[in-house]
N, C-alpha and C. Protein backbone atom coordinates (compact mmCIF):
# COMPACT_ATOMS: atom_id res chain seq x y z
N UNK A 1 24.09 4.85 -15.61
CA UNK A 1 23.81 6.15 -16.16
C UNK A 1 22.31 6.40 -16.09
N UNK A 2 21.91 7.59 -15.51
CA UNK A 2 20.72 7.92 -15.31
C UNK A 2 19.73 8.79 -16.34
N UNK A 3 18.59 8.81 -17.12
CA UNK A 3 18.55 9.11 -18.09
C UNK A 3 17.67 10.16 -17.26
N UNK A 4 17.20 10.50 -16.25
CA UNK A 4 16.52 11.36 -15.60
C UNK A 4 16.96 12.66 -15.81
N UNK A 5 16.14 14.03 -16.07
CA UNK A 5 16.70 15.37 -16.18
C UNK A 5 16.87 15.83 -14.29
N UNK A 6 16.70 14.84 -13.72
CA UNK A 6 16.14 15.39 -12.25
C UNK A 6 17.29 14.84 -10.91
N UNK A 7 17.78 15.40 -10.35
CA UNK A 7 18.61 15.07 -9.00
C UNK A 7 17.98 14.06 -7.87
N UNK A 8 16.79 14.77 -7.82
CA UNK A 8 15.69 14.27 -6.79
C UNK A 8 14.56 14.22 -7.34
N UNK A 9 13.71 13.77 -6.04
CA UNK A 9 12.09 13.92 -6.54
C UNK A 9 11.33 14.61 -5.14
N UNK A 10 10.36 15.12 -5.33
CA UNK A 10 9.68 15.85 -4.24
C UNK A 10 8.04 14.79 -4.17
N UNK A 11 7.41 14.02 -3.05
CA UNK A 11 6.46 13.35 -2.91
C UNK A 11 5.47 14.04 -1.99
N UNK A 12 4.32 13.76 -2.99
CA UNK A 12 2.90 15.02 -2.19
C UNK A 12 2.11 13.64 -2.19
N UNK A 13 1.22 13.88 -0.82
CA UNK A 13 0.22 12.36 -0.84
C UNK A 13 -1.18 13.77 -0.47
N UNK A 14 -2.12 13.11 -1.31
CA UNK A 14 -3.33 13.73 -1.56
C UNK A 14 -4.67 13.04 -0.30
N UNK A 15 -5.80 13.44 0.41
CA UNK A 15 -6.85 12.13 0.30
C UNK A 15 -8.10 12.33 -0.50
N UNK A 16 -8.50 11.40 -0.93
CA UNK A 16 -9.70 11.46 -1.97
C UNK A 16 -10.97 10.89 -1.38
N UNK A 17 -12.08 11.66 -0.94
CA UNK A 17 -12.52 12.91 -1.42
C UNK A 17 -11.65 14.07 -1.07
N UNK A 18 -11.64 14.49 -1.25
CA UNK A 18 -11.01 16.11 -0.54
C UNK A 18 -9.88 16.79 -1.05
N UNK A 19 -8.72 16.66 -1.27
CA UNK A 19 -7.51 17.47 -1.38
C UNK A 19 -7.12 17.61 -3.27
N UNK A 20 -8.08 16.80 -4.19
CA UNK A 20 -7.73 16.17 -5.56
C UNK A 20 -8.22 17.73 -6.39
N UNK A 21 -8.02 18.99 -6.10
CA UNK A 21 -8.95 19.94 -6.92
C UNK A 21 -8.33 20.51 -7.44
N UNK A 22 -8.75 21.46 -8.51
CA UNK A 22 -7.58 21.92 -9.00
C UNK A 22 -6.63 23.19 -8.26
N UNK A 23 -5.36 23.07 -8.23
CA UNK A 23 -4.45 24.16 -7.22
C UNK A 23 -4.18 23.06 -6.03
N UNK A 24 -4.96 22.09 -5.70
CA UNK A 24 -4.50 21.40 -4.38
C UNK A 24 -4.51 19.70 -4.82
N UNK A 25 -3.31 19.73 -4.26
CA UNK A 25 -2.72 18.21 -4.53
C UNK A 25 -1.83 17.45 -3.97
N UNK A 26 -2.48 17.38 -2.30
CA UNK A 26 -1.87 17.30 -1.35
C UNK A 26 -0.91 18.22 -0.92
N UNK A 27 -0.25 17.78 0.21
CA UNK A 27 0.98 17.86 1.40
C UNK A 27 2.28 17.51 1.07
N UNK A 28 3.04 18.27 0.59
CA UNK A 28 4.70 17.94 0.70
C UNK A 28 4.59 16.60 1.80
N UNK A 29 4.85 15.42 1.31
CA UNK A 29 5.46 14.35 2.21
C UNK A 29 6.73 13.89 2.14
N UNK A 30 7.50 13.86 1.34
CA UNK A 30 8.94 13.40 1.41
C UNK A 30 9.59 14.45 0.40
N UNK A 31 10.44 15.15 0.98
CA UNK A 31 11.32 15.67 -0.24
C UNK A 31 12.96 15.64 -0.67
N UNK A 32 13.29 16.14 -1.47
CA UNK A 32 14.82 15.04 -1.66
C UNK A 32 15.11 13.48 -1.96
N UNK A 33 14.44 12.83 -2.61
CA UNK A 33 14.18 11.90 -2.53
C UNK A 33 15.02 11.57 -4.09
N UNK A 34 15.99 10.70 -3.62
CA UNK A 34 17.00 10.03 -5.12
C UNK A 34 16.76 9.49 -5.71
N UNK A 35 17.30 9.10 -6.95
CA UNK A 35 17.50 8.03 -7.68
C UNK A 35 15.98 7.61 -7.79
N UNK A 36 16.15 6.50 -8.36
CA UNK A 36 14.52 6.31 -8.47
C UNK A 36 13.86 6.09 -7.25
N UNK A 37 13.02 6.99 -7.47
CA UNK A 37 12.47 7.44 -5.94
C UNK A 37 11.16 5.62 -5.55
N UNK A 38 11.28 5.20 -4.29
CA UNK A 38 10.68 4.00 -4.04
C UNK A 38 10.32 4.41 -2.42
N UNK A 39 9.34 5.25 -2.11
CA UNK A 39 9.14 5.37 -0.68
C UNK A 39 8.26 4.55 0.15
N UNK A 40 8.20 4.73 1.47
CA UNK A 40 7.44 3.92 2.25
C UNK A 40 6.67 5.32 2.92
N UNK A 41 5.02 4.52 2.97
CA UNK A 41 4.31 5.16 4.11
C UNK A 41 3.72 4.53 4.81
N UNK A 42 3.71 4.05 5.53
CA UNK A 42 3.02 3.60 6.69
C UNK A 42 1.79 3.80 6.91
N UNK A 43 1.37 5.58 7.02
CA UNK A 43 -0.23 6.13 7.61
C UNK A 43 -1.16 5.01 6.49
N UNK A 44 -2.21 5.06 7.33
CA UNK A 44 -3.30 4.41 6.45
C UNK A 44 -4.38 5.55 6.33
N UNK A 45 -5.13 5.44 4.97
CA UNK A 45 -6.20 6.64 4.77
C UNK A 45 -7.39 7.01 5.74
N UNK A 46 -7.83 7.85 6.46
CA UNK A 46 -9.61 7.67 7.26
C UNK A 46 -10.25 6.48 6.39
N UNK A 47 -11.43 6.05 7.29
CA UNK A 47 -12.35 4.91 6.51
C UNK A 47 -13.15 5.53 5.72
N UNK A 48 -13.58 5.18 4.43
CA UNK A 48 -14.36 6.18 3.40
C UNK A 48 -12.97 7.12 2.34
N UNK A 49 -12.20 6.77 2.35
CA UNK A 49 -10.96 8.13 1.87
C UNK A 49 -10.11 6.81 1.37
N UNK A 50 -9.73 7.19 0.53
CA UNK A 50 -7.99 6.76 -0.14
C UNK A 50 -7.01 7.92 -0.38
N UNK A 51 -5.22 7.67 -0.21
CA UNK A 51 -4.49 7.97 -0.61
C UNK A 51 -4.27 8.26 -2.19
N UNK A 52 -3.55 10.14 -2.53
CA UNK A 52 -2.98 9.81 -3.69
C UNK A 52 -1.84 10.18 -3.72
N UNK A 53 -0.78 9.86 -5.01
CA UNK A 53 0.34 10.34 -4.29
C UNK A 53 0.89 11.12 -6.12
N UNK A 54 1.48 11.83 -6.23
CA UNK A 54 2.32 12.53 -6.71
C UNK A 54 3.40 13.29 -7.02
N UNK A 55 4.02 12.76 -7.94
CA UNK A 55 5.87 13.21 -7.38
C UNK A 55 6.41 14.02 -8.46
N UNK A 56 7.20 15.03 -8.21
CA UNK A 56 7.82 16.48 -9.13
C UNK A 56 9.54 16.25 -9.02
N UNK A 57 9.63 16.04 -10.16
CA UNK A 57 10.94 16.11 -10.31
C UNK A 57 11.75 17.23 -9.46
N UNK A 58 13.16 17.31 -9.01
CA UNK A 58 14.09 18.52 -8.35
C UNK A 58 14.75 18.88 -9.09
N UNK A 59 15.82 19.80 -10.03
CA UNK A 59 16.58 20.19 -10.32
C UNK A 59 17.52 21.46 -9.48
N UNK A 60 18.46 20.55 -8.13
CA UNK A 60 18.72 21.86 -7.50
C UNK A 60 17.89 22.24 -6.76
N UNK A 61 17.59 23.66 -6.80
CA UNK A 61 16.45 24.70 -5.87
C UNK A 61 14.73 24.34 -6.65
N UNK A 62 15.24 23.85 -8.23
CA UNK A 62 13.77 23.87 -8.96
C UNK A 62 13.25 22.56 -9.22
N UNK A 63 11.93 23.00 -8.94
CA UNK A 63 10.64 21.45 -8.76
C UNK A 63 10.01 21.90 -9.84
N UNK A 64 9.82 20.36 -10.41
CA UNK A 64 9.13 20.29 -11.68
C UNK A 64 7.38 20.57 -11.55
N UNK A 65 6.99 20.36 -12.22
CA UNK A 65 5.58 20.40 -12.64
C UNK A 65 4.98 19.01 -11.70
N UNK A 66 3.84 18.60 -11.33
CA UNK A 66 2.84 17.91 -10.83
C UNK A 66 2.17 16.82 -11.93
N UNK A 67 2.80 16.92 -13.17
CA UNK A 67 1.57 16.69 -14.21
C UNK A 67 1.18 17.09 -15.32
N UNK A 68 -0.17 16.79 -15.36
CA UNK A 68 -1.06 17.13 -15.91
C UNK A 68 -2.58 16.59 -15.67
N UNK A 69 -3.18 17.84 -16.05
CA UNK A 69 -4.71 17.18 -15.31
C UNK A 69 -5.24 16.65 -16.55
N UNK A 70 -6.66 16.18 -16.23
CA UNK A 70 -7.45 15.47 -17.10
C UNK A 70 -7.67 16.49 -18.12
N UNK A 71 -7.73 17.76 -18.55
CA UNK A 71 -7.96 18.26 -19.55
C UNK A 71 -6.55 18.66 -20.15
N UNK A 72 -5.68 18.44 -19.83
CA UNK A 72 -4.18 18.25 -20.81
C UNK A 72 -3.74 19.84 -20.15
N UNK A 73 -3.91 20.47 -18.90
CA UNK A 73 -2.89 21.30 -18.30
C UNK A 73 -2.15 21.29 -17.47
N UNK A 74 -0.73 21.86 -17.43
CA UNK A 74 -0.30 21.75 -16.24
C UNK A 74 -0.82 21.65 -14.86
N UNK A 75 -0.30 21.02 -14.07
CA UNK A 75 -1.11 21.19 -12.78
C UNK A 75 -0.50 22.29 -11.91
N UNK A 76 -0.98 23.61 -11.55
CA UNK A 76 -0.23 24.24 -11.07
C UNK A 76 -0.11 24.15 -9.18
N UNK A 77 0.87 23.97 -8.81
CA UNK A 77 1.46 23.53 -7.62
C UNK A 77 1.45 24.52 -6.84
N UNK A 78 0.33 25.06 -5.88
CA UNK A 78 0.04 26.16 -4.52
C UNK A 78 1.03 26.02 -3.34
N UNK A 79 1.71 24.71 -3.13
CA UNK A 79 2.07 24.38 -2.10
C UNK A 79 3.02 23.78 -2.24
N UNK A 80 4.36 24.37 -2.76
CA UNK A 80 5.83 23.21 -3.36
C UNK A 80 6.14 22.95 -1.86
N UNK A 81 6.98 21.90 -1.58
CA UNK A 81 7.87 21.12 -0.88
C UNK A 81 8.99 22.59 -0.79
N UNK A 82 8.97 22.37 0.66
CA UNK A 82 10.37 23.57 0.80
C UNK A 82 11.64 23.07 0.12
């Protein structure tokens, strides 16, 4: 029994410096993603850059929230996962 409110999960990978601002938080990378979501990526970051990754619950057609940022708001999501 799954205590999750969520069907799926939707996975955004960020790189840092660059994509971490507020409204942008990465690239839709995997979406539909079950059960407890456990993905693989392979790409490795540019030299100087790290990966971030962040995942939104699915309900159906609706994707959850991103979060929350460091000052306690939603993170609002510019770019959902189709």
């Amino acid at each position: 029994m799954s205590c999750s409110p969520f069907d799926s999960f939707d996975l955004y990978r960020g790189t840092i410096p660059g994509d971490l601002t507020a409204g942008s938080y990465g690239l839709c990378l995997q979406t539909g993603l079950a059960g407890s979501p456990s993905p693989l990526d392979p790409a490795l970051p540019p030299p100087g850059e790290a990966f971030f990754y962040l995942l939104a619950g699915r309900l159906g057609t609706l994707e959850g929230a991103l979060g929350f940022t460091s000052a306690g708001s939603l993170r609002s999501n510019l770019s959902p996962c189709p």
